[in-house]
PDB file of N, CA and C in Angstrom:
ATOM      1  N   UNK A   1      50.320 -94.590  34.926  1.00  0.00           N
ATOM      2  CA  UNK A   1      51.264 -95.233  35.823  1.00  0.00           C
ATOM      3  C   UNK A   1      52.195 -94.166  36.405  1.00  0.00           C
ATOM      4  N   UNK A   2      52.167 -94.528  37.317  1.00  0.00           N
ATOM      5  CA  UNK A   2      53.477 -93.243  38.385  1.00  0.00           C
ATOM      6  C   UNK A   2      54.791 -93.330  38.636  1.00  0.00           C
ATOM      7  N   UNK A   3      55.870 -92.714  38.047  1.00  0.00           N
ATOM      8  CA  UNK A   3      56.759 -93.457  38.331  1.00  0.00           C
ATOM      9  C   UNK A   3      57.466 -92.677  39.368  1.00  0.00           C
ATOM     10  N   UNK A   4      58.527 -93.603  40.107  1.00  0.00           N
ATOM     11  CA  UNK A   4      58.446 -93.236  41.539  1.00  0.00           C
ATOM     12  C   UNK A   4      59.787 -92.429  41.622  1.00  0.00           C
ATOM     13  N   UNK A   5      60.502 -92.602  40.334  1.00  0.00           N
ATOM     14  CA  UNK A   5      61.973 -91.607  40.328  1.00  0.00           C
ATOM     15  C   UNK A   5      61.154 -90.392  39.869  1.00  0.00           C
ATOM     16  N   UNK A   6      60.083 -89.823  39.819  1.00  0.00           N
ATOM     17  CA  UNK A   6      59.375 -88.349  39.847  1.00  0.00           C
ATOM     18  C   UNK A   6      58.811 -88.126  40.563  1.00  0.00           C
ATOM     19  N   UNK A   7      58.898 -88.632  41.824  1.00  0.00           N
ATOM     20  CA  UNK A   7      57.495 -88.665  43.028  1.00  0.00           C
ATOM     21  C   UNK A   7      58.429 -87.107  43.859  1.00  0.00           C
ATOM     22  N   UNK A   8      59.501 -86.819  44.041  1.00  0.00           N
ATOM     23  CA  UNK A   8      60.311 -85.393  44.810  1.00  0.00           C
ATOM     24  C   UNK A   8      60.318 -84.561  43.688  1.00  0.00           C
ATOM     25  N   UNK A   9      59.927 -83.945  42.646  1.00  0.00           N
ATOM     26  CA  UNK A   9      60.290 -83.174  41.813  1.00  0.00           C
ATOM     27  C   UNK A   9      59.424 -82.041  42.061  1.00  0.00           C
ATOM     28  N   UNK A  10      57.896 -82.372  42.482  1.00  0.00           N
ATOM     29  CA  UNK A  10      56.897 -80.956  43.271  1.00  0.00           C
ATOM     30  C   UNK A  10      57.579 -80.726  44.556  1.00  0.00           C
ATOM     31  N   UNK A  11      57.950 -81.480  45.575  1.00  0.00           N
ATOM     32  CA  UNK A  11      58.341 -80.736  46.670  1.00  0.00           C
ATOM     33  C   UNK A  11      59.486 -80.092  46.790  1.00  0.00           C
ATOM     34  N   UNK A  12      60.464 -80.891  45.990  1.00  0.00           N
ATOM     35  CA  UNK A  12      61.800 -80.075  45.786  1.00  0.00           C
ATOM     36  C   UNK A  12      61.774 -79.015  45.412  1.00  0.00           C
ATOM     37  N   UNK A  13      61.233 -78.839  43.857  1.00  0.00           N
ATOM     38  CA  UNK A  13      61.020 -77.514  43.559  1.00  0.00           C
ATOM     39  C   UNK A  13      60.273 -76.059  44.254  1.00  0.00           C
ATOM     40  N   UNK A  14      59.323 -76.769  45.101  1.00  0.00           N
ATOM     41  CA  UNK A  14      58.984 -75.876  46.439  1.00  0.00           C
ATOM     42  C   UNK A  14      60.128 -75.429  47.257  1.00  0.00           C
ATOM     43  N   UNK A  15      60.873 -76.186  47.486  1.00  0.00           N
ATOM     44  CA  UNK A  15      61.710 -75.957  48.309  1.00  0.00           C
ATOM     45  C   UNK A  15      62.874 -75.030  47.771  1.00  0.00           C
ATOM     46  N   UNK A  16      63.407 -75.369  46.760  1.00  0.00           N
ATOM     47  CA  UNK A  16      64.284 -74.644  45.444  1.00  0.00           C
ATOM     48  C   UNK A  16      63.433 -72.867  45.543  1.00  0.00           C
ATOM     49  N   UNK A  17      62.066 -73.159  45.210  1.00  0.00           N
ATOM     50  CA  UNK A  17      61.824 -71.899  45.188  1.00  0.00           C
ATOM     51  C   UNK A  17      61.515 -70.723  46.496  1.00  0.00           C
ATOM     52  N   UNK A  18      61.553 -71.727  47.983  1.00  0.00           N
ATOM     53  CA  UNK A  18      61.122 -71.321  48.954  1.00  0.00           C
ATOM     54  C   UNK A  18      62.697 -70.154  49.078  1.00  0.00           C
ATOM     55  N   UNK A  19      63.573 -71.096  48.693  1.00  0.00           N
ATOM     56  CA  UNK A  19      64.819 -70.712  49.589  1.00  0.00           C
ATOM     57  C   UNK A  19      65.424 -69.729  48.260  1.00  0.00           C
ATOM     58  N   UNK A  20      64.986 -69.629  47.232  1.00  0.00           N
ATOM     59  CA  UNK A  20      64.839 -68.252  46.155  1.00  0.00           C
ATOM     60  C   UNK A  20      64.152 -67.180  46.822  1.00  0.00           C
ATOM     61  N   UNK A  21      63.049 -67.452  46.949  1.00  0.00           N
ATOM     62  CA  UNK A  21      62.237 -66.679  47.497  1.00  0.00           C
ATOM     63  C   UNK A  21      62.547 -65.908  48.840  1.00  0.00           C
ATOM     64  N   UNK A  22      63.348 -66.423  49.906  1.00  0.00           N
ATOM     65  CA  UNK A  22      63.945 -66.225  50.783  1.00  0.00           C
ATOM     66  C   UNK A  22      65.188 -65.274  50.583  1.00  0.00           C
ATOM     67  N   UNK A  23      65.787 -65.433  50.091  1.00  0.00           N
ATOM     68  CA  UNK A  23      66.991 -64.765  49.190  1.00  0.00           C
ATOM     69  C   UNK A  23      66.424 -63.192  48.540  1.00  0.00           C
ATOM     70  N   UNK A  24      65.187 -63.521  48.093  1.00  0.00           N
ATOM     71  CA  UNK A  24      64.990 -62.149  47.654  1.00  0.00           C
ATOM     72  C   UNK A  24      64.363 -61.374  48.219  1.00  0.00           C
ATOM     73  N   UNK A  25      63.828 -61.826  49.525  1.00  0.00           N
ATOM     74  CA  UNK A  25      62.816 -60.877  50.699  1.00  0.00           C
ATOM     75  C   UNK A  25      60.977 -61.867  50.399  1.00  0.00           C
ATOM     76  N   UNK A  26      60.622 -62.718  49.417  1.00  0.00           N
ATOM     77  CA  UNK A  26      59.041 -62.941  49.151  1.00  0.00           C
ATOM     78  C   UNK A  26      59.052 -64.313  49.581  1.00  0.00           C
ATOM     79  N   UNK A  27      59.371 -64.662  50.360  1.00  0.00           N
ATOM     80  CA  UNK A  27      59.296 -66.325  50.605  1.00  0.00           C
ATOM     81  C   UNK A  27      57.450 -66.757  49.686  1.00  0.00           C
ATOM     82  N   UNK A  28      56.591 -66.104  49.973  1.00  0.00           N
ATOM     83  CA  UNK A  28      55.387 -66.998  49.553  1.00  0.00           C
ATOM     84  C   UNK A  28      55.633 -66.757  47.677  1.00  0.00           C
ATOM     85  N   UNK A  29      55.883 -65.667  47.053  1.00  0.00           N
ATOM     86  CA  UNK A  29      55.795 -65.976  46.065  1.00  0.00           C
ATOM     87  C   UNK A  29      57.115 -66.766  45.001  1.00  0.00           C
ATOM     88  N   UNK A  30      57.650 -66.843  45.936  1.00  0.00           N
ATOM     89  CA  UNK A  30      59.256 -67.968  45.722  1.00  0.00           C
ATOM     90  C   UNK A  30      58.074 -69.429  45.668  1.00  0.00           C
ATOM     91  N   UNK A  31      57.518 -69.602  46.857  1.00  0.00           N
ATOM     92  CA  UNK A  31      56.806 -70.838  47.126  1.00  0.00           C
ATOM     93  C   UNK A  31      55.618 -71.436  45.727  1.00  0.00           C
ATOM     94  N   UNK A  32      55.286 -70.219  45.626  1.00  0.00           N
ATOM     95  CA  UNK A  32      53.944 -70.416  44.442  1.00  0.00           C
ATOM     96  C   UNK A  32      54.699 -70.724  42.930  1.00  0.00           C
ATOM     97  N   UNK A  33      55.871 -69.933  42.937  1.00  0.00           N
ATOM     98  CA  UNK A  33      56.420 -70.123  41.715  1.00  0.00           C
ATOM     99  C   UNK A  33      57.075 -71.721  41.296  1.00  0.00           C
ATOM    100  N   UNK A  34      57.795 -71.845  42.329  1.00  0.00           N
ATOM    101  CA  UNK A  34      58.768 -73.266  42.885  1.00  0.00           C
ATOM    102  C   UNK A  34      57.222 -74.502  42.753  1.00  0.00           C
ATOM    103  N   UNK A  35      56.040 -74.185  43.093  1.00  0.00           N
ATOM    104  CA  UNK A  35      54.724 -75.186  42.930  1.00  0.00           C
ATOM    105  C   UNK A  35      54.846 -75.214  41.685  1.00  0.00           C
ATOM    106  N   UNK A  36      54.429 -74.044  41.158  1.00  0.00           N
ATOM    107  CA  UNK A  36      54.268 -74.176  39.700  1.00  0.00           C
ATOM    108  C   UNK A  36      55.390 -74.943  38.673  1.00  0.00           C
ATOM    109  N   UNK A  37      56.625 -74.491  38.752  1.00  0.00           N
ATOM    110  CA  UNK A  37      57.515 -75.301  38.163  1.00  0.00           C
ATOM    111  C   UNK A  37      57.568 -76.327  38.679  1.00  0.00           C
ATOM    112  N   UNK A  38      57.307 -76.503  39.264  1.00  0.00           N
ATOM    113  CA  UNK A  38      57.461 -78.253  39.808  1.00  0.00           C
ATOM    114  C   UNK A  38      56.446 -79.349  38.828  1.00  0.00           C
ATOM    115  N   UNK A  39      55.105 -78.575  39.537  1.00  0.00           N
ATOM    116  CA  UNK A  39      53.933 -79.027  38.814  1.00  0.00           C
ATOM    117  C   UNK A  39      54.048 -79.482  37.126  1.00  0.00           C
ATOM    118  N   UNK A  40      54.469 -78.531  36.472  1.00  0.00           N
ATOM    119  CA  UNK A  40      54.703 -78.349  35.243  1.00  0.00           C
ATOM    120  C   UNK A  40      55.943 -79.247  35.042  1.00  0.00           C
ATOM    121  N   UNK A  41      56.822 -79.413  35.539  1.00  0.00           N
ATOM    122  CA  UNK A  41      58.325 -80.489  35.312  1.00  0.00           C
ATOM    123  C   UNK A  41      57.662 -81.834  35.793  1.00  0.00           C
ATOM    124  N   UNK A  42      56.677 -82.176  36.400  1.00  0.00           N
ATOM    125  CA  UNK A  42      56.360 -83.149  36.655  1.00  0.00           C
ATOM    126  C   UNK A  42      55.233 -83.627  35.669  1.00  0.00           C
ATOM    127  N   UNK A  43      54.479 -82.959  35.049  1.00  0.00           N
ATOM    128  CA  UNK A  43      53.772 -83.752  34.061  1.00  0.00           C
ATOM    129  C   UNK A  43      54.671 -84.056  32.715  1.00  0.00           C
ATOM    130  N   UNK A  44      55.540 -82.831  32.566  1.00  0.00           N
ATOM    131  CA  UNK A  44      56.743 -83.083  31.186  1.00  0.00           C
ATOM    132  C   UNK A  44      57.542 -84.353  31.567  1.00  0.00           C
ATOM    133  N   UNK A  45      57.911 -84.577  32.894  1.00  0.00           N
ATOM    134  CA  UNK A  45      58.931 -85.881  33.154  1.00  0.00           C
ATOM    135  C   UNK A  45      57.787 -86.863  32.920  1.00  0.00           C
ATOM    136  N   UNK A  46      56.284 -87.288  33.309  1.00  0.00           N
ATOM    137  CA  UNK A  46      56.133 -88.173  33.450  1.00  0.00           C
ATOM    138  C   UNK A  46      55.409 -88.624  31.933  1.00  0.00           C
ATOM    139  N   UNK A  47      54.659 -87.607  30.859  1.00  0.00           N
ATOM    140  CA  UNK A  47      54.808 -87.456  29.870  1.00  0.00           C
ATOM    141  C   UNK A  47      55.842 -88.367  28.786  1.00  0.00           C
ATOM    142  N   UNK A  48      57.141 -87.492  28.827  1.00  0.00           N
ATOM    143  CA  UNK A  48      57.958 -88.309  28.200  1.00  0.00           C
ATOM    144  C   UNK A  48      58.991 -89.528  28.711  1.00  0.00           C
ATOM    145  N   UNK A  49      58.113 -89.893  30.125  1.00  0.00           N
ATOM    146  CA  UNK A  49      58.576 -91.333  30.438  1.00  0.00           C
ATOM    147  C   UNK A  49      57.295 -92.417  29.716  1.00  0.00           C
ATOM    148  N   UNK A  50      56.199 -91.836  29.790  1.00  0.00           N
ATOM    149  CA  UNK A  50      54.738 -93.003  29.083  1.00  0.00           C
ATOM    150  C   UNK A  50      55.846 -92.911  27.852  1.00  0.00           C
ATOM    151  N   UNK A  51      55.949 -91.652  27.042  1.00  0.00           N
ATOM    152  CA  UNK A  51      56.526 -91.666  25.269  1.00  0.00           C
ATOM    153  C   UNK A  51      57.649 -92.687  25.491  1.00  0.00           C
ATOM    154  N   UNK A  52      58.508 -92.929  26.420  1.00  0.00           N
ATOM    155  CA  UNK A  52      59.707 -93.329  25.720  1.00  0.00           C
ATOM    156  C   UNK A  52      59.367 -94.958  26.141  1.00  0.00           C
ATOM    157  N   UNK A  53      58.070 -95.215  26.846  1.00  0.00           N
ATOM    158  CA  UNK A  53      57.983 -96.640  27.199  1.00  0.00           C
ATOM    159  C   UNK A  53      57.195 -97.315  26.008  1.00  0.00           C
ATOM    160  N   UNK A  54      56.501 -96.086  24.899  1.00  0.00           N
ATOM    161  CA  UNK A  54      55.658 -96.854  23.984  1.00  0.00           C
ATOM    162  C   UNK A  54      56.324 -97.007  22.806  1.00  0.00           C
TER     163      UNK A  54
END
């Protein structure tokens, strides 16, 4: 099940990391990093939303 208060947490974090990335001169690897944490915060959020519903 998907829940929809985690549905911005990959693009945000793109964005979080775009504008890191920007800041330090690498916009694409700001971008790849900001995917990745996102990616990864989004299976942990949706993870321990199934745990805390069972």
């Amino acid at each position: 099940m998907v829940d929809m208060k985690n549905n911005m947490v990959i693009p945000g974090c793109m964005f979080l990391g775009i504008g890191v990335g920007f800041a330090f001169g690498n916009t694409a690897a700001g971008l790849f990093i900001g995917l990745g944490v996102g990616f990864v915060l989004h299976t942990l959020l949706a993870y321990l939303s199934n745990k805390k519903r069972t």
